[in-house]
Protein backbone atom coordinates (compact mmCIF):
# COMPACT_ATOMS: atom_id res chain seq x y z
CA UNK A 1 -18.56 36.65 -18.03
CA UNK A 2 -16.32 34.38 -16.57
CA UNK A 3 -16.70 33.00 -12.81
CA UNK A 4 -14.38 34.03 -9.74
CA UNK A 5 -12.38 31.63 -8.31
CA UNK A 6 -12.15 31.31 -4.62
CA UNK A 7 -10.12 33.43 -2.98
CA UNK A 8 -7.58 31.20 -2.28
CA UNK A 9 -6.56 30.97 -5.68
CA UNK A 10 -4.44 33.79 -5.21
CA UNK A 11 -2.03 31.82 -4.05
CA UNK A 12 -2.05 29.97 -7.58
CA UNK A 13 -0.17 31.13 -10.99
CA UNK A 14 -3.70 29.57 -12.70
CA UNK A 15 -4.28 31.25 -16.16
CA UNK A 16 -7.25 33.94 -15.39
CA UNK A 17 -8.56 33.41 -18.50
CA UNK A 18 -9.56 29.73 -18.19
CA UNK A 19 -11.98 27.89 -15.98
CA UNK A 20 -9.42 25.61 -14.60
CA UNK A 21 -11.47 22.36 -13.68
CA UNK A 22 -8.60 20.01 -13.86
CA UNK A 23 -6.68 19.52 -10.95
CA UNK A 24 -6.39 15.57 -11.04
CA UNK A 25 -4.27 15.37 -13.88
CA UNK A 26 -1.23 16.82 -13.06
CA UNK A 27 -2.20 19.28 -10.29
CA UNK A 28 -0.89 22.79 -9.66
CA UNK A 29 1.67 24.37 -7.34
CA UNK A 30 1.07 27.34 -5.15
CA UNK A 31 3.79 30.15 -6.03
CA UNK A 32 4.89 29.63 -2.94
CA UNK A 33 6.37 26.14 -3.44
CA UNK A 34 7.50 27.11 -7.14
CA UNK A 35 9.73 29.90 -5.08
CA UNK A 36 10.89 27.16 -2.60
CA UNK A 37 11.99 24.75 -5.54
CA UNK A 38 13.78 27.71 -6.97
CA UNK A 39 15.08 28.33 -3.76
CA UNK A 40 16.87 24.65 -3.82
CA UNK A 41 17.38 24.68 -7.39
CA UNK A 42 19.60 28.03 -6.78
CA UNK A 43 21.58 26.23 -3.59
CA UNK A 44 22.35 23.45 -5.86
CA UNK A 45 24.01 25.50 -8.42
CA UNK A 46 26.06 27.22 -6.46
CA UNK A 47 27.95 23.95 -6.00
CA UNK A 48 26.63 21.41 -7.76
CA UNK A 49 29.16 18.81 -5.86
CA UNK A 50 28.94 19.73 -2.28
CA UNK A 51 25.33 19.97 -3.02
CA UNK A 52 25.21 16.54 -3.83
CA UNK A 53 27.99 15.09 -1.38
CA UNK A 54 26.79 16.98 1.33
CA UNK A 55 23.62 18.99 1.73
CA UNK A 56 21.12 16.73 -0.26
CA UNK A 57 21.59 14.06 2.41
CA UNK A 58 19.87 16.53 5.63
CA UNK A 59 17.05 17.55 3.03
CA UNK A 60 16.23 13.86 1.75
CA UNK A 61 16.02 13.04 5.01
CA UNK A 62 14.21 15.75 6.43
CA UNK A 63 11.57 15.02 3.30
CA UNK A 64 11.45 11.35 4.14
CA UNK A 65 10.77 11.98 7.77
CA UNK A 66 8.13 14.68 6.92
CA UNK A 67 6.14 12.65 4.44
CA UNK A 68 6.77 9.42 6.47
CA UNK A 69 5.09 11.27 9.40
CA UNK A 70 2.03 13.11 7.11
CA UNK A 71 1.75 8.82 5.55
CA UNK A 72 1.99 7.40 9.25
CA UNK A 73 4.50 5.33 7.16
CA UNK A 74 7.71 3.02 8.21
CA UNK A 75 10.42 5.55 6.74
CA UNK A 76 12.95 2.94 6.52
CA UNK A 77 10.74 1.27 3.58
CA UNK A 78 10.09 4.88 2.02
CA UNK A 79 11.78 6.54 -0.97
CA UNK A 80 11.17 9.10 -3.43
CA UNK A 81 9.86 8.57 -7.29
CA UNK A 82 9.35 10.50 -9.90
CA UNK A 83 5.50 9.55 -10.27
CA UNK A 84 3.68 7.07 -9.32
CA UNK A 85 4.00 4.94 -12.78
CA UNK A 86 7.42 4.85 -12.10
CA UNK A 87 6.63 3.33 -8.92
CA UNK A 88 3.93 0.89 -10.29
CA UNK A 89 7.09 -0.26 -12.79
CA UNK A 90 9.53 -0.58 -9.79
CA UNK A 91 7.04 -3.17 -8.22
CA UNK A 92 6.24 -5.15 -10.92
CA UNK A 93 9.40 -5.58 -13.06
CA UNK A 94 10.79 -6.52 -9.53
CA UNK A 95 8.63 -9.59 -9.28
CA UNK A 96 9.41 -13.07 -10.03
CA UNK A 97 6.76 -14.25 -12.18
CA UNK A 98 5.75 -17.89 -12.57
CA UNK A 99 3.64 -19.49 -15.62
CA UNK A 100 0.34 -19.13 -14.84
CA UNK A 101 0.61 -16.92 -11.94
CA UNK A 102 -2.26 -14.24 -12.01
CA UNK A 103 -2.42 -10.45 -11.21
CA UNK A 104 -5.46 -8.93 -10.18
CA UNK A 105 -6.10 -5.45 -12.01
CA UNK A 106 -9.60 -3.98 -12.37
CA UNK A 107 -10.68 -2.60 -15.37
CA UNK A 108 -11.02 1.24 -14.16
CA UNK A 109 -7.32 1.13 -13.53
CA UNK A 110 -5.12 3.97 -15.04
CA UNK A 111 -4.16 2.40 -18.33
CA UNK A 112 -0.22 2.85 -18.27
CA UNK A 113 0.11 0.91 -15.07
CA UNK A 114 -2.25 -1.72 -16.10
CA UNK A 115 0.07 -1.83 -19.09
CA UNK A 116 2.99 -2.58 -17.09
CA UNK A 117 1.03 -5.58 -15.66
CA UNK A 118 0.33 -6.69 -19.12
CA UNK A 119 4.11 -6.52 -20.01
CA UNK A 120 5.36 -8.36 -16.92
CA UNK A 121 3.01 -10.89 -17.43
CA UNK A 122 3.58 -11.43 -21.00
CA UNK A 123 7.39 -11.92 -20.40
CA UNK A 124 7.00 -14.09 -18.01
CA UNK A 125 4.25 -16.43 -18.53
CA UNK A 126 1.92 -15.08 -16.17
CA UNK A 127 -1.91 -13.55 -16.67
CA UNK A 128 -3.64 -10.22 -16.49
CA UNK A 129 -6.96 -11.03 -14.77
CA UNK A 130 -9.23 -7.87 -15.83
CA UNK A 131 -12.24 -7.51 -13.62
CA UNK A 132 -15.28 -6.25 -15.16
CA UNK A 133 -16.92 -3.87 -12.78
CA UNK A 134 -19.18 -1.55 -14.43
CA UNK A 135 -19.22 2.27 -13.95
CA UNK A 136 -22.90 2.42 -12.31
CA UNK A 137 -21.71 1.05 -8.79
CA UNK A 138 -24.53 0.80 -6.22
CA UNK A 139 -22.36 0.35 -3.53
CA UNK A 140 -19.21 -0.91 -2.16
CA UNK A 141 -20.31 -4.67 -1.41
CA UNK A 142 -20.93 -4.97 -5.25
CA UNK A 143 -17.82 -3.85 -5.97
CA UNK A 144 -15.69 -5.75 -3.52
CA UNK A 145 -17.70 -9.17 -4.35
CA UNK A 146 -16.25 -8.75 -8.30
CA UNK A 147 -12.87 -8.11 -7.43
CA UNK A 148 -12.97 -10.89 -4.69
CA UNK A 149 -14.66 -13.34 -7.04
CA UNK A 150 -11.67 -12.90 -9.41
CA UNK A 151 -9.36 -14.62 -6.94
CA UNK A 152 -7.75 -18.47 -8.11
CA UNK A 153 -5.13 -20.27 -6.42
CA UNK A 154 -2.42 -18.66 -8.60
CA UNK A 155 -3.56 -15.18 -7.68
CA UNK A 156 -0.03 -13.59 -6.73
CA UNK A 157 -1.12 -10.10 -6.46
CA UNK A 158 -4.15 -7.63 -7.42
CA UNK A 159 -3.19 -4.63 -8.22
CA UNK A 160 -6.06 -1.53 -6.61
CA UNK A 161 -6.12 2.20 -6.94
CA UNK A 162 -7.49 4.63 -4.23
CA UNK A 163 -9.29 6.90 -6.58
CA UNK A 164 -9.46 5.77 -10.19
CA UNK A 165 -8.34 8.11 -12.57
CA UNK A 166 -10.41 7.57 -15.57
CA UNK A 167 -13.66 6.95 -13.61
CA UNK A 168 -12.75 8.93 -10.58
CA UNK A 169 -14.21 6.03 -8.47
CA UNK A 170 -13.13 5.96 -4.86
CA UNK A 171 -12.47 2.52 -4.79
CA UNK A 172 -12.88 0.69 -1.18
CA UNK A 173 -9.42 0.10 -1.09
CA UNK A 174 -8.95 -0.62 3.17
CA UNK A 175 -11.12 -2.72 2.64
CA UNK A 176 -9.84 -4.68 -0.48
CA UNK A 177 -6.55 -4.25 0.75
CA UNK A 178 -7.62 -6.79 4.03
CA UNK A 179 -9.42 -8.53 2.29
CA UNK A 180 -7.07 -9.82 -0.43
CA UNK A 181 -3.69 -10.11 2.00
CA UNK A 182 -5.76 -11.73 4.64
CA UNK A 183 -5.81 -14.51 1.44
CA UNK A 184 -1.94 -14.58 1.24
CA UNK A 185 -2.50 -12.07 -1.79
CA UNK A 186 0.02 -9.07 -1.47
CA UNK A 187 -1.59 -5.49 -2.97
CA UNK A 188 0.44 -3.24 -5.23
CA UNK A 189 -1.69 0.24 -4.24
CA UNK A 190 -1.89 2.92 -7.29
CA UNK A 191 -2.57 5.97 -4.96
CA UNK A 192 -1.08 8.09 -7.53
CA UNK A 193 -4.30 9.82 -6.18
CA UNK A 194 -4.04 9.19 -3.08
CA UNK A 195 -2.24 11.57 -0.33
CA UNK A 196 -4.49 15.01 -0.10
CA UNK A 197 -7.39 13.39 -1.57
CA UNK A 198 -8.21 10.48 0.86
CA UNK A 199 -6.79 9.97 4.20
CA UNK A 200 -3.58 7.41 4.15
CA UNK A 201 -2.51 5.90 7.43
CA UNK A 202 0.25 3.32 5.62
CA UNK A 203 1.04 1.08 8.91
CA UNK A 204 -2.82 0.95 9.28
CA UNK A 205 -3.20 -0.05 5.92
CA UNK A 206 -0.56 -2.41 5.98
CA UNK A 207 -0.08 -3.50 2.14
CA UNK A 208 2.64 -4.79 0.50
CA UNK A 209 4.01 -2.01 -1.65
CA UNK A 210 2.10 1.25 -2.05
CA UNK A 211 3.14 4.45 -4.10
CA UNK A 212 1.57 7.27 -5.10
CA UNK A 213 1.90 11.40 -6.06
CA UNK A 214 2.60 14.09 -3.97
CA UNK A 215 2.60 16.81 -7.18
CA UNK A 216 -1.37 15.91 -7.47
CA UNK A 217 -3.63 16.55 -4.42
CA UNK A 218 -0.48 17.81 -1.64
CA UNK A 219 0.60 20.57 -4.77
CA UNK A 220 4.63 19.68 -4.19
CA UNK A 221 6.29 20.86 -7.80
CA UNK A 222 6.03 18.24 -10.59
CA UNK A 223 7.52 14.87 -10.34
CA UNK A 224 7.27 14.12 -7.15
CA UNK A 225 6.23 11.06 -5.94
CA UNK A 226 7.04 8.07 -2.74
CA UNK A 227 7.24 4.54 -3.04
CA UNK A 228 6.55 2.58 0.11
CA UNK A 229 7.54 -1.30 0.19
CA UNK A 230 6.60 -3.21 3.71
CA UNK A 231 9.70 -4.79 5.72
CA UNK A 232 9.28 -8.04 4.67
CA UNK A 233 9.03 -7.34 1.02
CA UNK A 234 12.22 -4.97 0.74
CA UNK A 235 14.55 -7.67 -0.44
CA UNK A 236 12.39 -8.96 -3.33
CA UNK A 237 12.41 -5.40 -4.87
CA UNK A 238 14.92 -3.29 -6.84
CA UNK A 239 14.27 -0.16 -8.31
CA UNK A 240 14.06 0.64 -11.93
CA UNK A 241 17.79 2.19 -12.41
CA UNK A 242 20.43 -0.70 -11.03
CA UNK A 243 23.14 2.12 -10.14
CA UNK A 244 26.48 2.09 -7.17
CA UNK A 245 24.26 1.09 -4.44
CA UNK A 246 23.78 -2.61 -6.26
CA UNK A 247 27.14 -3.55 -5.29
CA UNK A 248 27.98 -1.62 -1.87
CA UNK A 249 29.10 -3.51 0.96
CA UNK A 250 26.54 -2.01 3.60
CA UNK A 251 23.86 -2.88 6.20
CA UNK A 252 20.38 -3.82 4.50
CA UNK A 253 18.91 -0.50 5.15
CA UNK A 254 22.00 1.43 4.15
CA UNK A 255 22.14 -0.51 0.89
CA UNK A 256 18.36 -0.24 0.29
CA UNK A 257 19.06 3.53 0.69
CA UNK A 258 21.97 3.60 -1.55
CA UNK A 259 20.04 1.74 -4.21
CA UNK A 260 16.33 3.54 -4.70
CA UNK A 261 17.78 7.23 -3.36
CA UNK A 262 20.63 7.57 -5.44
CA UNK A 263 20.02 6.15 -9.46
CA UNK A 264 21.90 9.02 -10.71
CA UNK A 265 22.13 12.51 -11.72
CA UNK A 266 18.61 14.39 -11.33
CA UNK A 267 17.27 17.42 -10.08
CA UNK A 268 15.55 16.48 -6.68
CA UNK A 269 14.40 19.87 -5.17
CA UNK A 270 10.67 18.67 -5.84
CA UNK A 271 10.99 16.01 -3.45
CA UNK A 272 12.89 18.53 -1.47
CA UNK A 273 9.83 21.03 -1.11
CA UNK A 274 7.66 18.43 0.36
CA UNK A 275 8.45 19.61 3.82
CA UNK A 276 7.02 23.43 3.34
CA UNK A 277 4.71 21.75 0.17
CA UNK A 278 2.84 20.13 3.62
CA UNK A 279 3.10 23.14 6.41
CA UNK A 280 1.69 25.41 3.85
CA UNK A 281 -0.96 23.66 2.26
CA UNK A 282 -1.63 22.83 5.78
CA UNK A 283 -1.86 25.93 6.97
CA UNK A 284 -4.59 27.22 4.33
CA UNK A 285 -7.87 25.98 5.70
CA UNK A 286 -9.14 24.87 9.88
CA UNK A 287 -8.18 21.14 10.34
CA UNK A 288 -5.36 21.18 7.41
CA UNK A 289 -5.69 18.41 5.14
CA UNK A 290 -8.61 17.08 6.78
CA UNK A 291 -10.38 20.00 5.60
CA UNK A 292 -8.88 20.15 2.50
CA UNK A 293 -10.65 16.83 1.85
CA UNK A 294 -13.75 17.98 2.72
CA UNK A 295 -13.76 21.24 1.21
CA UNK A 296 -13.28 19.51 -2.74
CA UNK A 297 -15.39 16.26 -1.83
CA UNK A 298 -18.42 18.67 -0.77
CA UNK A 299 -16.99 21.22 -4.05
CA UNK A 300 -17.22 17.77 -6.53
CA UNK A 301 -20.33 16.51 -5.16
CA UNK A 302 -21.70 19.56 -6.08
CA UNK A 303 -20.33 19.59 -9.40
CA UNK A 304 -21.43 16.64 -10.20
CA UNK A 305 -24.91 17.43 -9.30
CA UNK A 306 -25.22 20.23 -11.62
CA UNK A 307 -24.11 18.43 -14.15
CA UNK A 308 -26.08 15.47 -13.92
CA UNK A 309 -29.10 18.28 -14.20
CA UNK A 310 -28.08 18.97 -17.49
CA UNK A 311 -27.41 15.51 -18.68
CA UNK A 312 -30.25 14.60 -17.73
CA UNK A 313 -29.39 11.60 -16.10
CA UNK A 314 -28.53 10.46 -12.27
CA UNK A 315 -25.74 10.20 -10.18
CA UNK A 316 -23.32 7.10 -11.23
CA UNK A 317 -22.29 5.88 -7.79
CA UNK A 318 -22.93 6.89 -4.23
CA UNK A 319 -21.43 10.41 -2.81
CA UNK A 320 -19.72 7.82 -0.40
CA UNK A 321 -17.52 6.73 -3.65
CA UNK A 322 -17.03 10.12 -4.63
CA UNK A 323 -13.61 11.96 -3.21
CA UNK A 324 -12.84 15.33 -5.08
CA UNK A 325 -12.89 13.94 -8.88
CA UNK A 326 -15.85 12.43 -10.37
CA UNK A 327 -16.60 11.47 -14.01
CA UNK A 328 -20.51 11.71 -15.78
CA UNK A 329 -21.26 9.38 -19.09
CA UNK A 330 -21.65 11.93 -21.63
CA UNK A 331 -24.41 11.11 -24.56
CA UNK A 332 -23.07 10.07 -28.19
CA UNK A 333 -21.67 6.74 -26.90
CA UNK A 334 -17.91 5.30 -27.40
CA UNK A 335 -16.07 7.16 -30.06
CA UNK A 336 -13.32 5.34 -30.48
CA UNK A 337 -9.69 5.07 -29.12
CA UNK A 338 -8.33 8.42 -27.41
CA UNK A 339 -6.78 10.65 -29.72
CA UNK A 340 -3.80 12.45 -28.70
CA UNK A 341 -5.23 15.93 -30.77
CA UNK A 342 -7.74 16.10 -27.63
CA UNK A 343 -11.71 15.14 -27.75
CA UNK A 344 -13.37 17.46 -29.93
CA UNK A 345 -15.76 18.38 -26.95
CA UNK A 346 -12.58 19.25 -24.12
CA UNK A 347 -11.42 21.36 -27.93
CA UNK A 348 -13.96 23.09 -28.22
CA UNK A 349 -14.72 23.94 -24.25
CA UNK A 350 -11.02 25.22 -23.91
CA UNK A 351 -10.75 26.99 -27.48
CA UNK A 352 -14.52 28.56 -27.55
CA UNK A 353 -14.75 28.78 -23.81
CA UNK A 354 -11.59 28.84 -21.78
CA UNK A 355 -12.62 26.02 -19.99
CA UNK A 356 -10.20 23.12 -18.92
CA UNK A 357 -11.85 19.70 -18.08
CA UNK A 358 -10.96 16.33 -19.56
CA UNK A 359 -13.57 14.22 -21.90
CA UNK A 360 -12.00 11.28 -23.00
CA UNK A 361 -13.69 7.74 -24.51
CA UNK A 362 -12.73 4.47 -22.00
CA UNK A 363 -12.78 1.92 -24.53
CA UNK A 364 -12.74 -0.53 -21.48
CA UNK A 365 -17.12 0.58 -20.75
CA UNK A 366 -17.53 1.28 -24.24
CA UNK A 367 -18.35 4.72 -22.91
CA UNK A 368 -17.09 8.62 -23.32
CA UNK A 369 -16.51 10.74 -19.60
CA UNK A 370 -16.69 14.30 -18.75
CA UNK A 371 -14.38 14.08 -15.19
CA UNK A 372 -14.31 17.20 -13.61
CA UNK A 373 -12.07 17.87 -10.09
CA UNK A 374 -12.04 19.95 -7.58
CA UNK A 375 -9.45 21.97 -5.28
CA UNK A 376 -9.10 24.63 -2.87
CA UNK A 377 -8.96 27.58 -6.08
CA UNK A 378 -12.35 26.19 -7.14
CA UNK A 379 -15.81 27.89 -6.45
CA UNK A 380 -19.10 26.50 -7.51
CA UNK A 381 -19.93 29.33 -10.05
CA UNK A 382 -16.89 27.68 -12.26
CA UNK A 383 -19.02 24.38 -12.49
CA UNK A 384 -22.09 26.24 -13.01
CA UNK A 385 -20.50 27.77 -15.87
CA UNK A 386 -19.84 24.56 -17.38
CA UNK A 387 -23.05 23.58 -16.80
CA UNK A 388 -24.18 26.30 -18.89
CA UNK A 389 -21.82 26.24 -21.38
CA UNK A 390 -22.06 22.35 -22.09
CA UNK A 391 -26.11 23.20 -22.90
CA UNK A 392 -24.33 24.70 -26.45
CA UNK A 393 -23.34 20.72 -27.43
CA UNK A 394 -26.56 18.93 -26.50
């Protein structure tokens, strides 16, 4: 029989017949929101050209402001992406590469944006520095010392996530952050998971350029995303699509805002919902997001537990470097390069079991994962009934 969710999952559209155990991959939107995209999606039709010459200007701002204020971020350096890739790209294909400069990118990073380093830095001349940390961490000190020990006099930039996405690793990344810019090193952060599953105080933080998702751990509707670039970086970046804006005859700000929030024709009522994506998912638990965060660190931990029990092996890292994803080494070994049909263990959990979690080999450890995540819809039966079920493939 399969496990209740919580009973805040009524305020999902989640498939009842499937164990849903995968909410850091592309997350999932309360029906609420999906009405309140709808909502802006039907305003926008109505006229299409006042929409855009008009209206959209009050709601990007009043999205700016009301992420800028959930971020504690500078909202005259914030605009709106697509995802945080996209944002990752923006950064780097902005830069001005020497020979021989050096980017920083440790080897748990999500592989498309580490691919984007890779591609910058062929074009130009420059190296990928790939830091080997393993994926038993002991603690954060180990972890900082590699990244730290990778550092030359032509390090430009390192490149750090918040939570890893293959490993889900809660990477140090205050920390790493001071510690690399207090070198002269800017930091490009990947918190594509990164708002909603670890607190983010951007003017505390302080880092160069930062983007991440807001259609992961917040729940806004798909393709949503921010890209925040300090004050004194703005003029070295431009985004992705060179559109009107490159050539207006405006104040800095004003063009900055003509260039990254207007790159043509697109549907923006996801970035649109953020403001009621935040005062409802706020309004779901005591203490909002902050106990949001707890809730699916506590729910992971716990997952993660029970699964190690069946493994038969320990813990990876601390609970400290756990948020609300974390990944176990399954047995078997490497098996090769990911293949796009799907792992024939995640197959045969979803098609035999109706249960949705990612297994995936990362060729980078030589080593195959079973990440499972957590969220507000989850209860701890579901991960005991992957527990149970995994027993079958043992």
């Amino acid at each position: 029989m399969r496990p209740a969710r919580s009973p805040l999952a009524e305020h999902w559209q989640l498939d009842p017949s499937i164990t849903f155990l995968n909410h850091g991959s592309f997350g999932a939107t309360p029906t609420i929101l999906l009405e309140e995209q709808n909502r802006i999606r039907l305003q926008m039709e109505e006229d299409p050209v006042r929409f855009f010459e008009r209206e959209s200007h009050d709601l990007q701002a009043d999205a700016l402001n009301s992420l800028a204020q959930f971020l504690n971020a500078d909202v005259d350096g914030l605009t709106f992406c697509h995802n945080a890739t996209g944002g990752v790209n923006t950064i780097l294909r902005s830069l001005e590469l020497e020979p021989g400069d050096e980017i920083i990118v440790p080897n748990h990073s999500y592989q498309a944006c580490w691919n984007a380093v890779d591609f910058v830095c062929q074009r130009s001349g420059a190296k990928t520095v790939v830091v080997d940390i393993p994926f038993r961490v002991e603690n954060e000190d180990q972890l900082i010392g590699l990244l730290l020990d990778a550092i030359t006099p032509r390090t430009v930039l390192a490149m750090i996530d918040t939570v890893t996405s293959p490993t889900g690793l809660r990477m140090p990344f205050e920390r790493l952050v001071d510690e690399f810019q207090s070198r002269n090193i800017d930091v490009l952060l990947d918190a594509a998971h990164g708002p909603g599953i670890v607190p983010l105080n951007l003017q505390l933080l302080d880092a160069a350029y930062i983007t991440g998702n807001c259609h992961k751990w917040l729940c806004t509707p798909k393709g949503s995303a921010f890209l925040h670039i300090r004050e004194d970086r703005k003029d070295r970046i431009k985004p992705l699509t060179i559109g009107h804006g490159h050539s207006s005859v405006a104040s800095k700000q004003e063009k900055f805002r003509f260039e990254f929030d207007w790159q043509g024709t697109h549907d923006p009522s996801a970035f649109f919902s953020i403001p009621t994506a935040l005062e409802f998912m706020q309004g779901l638990v005591p203490d909002g997001f902050s106990g949001i965060i707890q809730h699916n660190n506590k729910l992971a931990r716990d997952g993660r537990r029970l699964l190690c029990e069946v493994l038969d092996t320990t813990p990876p890292v601390p609970d400290s470097m756990i948020a609300a994803m974390a990944a176990i080494e399954l047995p078997g070994g490497h098996t090769g390069p990911p293949d796009f049909r799907g792992d024939p263990l995640h197959n045969s959990l979803l098609d035999e079991h109706g249960i949705q979690v990612p297994v995936f080999p990362w060729q980078h450890h030589q080593t195959r994962y079973m990440r499972i995540s957590s969220y507000l819809y989850n209860s701890e039966n579901e991960y005991e009934f992957l527990a149970e079920k995994l027993q079958n493939y043992l």
